[in-house]
Protein backbone atom coordinates (compact mmCIF):
# COMPACT_ATOMS: atom_id res chain seq x y z
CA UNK A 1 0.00 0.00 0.00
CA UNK A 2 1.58 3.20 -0.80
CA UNK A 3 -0.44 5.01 1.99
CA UNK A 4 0.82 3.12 4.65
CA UNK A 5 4.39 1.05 5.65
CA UNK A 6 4.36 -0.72 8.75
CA UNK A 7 8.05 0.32 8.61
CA UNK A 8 7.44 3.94 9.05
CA UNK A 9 4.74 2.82 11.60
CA UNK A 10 7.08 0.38 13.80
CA UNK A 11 9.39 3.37 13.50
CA UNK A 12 7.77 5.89 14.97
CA UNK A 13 6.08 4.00 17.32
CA UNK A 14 8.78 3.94 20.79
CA UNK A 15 9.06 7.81 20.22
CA UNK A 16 5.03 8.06 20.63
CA UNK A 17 5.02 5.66 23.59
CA UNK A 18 8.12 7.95 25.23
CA UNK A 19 6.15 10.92 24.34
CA UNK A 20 2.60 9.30 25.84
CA UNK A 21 4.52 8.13 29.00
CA UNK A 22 6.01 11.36 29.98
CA UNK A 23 3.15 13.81 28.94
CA UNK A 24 0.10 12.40 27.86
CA UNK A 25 -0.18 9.65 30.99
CA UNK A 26 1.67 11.95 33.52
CA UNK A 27 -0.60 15.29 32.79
CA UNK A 28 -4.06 12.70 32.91
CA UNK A 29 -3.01 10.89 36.22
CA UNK A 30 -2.38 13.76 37.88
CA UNK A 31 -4.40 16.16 36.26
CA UNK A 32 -6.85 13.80 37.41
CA UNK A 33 -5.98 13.66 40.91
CA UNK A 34 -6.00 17.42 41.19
CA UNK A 35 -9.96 17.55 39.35
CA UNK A 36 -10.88 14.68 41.79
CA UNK A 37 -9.96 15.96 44.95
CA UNK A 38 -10.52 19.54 44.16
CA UNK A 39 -14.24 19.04 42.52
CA UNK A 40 -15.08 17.04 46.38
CA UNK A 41 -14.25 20.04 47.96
CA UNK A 42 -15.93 22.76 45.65
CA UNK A 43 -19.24 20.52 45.78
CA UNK A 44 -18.99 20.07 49.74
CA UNK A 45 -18.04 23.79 50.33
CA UNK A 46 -21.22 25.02 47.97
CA UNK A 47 -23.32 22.35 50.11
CA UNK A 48 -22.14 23.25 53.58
CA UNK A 49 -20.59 26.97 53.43
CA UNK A 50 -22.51 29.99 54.08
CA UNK A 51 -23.75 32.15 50.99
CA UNK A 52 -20.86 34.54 50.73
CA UNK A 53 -18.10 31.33 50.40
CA UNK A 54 -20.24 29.38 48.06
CA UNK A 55 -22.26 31.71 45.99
CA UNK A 56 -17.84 33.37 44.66
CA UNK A 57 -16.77 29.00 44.40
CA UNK A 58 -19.68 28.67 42.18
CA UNK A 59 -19.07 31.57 40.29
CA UNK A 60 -15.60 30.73 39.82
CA UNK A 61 -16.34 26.94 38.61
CA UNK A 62 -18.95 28.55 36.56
CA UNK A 63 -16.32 30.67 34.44
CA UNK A 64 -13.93 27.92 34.08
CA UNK A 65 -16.53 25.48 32.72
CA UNK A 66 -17.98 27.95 30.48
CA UNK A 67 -14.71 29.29 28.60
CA UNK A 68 -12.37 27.08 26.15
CA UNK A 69 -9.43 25.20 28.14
CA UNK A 70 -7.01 26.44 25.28
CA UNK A 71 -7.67 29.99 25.96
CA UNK A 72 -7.02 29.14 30.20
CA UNK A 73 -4.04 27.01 29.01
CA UNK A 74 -2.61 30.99 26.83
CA UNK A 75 -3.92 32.95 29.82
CA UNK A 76 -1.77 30.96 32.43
CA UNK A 77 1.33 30.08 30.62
CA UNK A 78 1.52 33.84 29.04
CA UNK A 79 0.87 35.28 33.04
CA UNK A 80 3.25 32.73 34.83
CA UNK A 81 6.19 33.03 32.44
CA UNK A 82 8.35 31.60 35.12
CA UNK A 83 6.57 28.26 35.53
CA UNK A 84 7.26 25.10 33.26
CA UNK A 85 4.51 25.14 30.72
CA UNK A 86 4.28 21.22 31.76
CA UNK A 87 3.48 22.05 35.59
CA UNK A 88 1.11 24.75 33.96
CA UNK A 89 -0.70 22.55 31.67
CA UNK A 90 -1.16 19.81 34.45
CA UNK A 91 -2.65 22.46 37.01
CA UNK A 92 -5.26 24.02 34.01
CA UNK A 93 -6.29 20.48 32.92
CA UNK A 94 -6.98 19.36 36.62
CA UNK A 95 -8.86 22.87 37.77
CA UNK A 96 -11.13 22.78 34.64
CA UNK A 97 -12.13 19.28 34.92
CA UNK A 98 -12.59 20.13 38.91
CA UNK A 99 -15.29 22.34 37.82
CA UNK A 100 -16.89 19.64 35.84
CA UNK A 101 -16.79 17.00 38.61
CA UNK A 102 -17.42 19.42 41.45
CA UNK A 103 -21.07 18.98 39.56
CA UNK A 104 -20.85 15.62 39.10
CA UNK A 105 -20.27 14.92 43.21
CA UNK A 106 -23.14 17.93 43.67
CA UNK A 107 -25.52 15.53 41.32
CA UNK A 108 -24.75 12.42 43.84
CA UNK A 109 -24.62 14.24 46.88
CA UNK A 110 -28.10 15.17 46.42
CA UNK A 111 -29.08 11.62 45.05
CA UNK A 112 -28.30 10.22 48.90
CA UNK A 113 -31.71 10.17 49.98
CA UNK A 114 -32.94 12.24 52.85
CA UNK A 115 -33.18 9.41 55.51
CA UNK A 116 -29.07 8.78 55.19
CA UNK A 117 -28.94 12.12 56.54
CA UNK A 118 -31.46 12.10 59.54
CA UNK A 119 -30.04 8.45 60.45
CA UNK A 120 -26.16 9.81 60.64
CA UNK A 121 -27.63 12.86 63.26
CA UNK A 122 -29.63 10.62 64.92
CA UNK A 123 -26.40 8.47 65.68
CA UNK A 124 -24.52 11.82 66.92
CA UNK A 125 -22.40 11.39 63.91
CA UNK A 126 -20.34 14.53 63.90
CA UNK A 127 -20.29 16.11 60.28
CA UNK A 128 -16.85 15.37 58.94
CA UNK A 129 -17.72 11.88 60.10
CA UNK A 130 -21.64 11.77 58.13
CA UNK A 131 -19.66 13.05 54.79
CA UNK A 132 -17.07 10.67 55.22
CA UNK A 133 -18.60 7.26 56.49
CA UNK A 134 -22.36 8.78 54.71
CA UNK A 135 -22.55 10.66 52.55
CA UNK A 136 -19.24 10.62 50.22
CA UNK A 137 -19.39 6.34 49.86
CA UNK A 138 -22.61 6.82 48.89
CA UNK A 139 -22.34 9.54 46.34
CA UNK A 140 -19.33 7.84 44.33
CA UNK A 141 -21.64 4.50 43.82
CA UNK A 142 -23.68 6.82 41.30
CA UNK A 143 -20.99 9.18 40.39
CA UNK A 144 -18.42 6.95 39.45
CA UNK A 145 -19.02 6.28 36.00
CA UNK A 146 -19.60 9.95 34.89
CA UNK A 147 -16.20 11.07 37.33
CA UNK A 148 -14.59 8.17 34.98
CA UNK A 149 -15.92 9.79 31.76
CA UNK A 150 -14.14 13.05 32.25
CA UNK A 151 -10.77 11.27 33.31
CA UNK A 152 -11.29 9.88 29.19
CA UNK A 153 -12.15 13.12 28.18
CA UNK A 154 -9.17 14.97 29.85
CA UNK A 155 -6.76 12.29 28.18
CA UNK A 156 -7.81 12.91 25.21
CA UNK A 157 -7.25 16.72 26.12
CA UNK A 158 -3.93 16.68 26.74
CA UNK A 159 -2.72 17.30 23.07
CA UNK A 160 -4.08 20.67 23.94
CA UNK A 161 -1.06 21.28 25.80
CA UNK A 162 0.71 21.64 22.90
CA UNK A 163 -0.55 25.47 22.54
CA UNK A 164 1.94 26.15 25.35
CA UNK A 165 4.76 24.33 23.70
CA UNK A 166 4.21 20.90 25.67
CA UNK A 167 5.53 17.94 23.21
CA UNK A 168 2.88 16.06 23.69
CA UNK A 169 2.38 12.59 21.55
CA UNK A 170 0.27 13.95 19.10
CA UNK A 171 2.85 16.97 18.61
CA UNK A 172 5.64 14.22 18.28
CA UNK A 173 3.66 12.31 15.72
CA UNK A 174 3.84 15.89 13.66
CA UNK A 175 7.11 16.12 14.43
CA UNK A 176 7.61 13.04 12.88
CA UNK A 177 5.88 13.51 9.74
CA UNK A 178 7.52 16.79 9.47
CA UNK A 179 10.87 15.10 9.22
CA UNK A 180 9.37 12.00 7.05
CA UNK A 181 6.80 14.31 4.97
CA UNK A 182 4.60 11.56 5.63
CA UNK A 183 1.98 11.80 8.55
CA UNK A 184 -0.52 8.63 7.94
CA UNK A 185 1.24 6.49 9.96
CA UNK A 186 2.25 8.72 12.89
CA UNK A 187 -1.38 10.23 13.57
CA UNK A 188 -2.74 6.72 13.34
CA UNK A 189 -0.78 5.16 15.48
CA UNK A 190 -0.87 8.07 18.13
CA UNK A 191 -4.61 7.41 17.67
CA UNK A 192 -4.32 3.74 18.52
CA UNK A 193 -2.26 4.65 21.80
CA UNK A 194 -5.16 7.16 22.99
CA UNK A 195 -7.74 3.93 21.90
CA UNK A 196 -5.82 1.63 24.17
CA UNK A 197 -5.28 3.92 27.25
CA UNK A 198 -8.75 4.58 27.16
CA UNK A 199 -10.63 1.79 26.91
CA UNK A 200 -8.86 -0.06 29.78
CA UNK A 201 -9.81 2.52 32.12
CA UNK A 202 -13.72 2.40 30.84
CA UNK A 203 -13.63 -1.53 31.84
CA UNK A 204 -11.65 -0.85 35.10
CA UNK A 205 -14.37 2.27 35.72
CA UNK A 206 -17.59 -0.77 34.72
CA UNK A 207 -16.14 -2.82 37.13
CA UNK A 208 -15.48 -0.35 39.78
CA UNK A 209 -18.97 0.39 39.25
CA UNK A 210 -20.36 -3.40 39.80
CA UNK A 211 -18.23 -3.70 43.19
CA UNK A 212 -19.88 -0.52 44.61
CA UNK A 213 -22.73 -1.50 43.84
CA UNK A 214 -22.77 -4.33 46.06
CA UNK A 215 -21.83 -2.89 49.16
């Protein structure tokens, strides 16, 4: 086929993996982490905080959601010249997708029905004990799968980093064609890496999803 070689493909292929392993995987993993963690505690402080905490936290997830991730990605790396534009790209991609799970863990918060609440004061549970041992289990049994969905997404974000000069896998497949003057077999195969990184997690994330549901 004069399209495609499996030479050029085999070829290109360790520089994509090096490429996926040191950006790509790194920036999702803990990009990740940061939305995770940080979306819990936007949803519990606009559940539990008075008016004048969580009316600005909503505000602020509010603008982050609602404006492009490329133009947060210029806006940070052109105002924090000093910072690696990796670091940079890792904080952006885990705040924005914080805003989208913060919603996500607001959505199953409210889902835990009324009596789980009455039971835990009832019990004297204090309230960092009701969210934790209550109210937080509960909530990731129906959350899970859509938390999981936005770890996929953000993956297949992180060529996005690219804008602020990250060499991401996708920007060393161009790199590659741009040496070869061919770019079929780079893009596909960088295509085939984000297919098998992400549907691994989707089974892990069913799975997950089974198990909680039988506690």
């Amino acid at each position: 086929m004069d399209w495609w070689s499996w030479d050029r493909a085999i070829e290109v292929l360790p520089e994509l993996l090096v490429a996926f392993v040191k950006v790509t995987l790194v920036a999702t993993l803990i990009g990740s982490a940061i939305a995770a963690v940080l979306g819990l505690i936007v949803a519990i402080v606009r559940r539990t905080a008075p008016a004048f905490i969580a009316a600005p936290v909503h505000a602020i997830m509010e603008f982050i959601r609602m404006t492009p991730i490329v133009i947060q990605l210029l806006f940070v790396f052109y105002t924090f010249t000093s910072v690696d534009g990796m670091t940079l790209g890792v904080i952006v991609l885990g705040v924005h997708y914080a805003s989208y799970m913060a919603e996500v863990y607001r959505s199953g918060i409210d889902a835990v029905p009324k009596g789980q609440w009455e039971a835990a004061k009832a019990l004297s549970l204090s309230p960092a004990r009701t969210w934790r041992k209550v109210v937080i289990p509960q909530a990731l049994r129906t959350t899970l799968p859509a938390l999981g969905t936005w770890v996929i997404s953000m993956l297949k974000d992180t060529p996005y980093l690219t804008v602020i000069f990250v060499v991401d896998m996708v920007r060393q497949a161009e790199n590659y064609g741009s040496r070869t003057f061919v770019y079929t077999e780079s893009i596909t195969m960088a295509g085939l890496i984000f297919l098998a990184a992400s549907y691994p997690i989707s089974v892990l994330l069913r799975r997950m999803e089974k198990r909680l549901a039988t506690y």
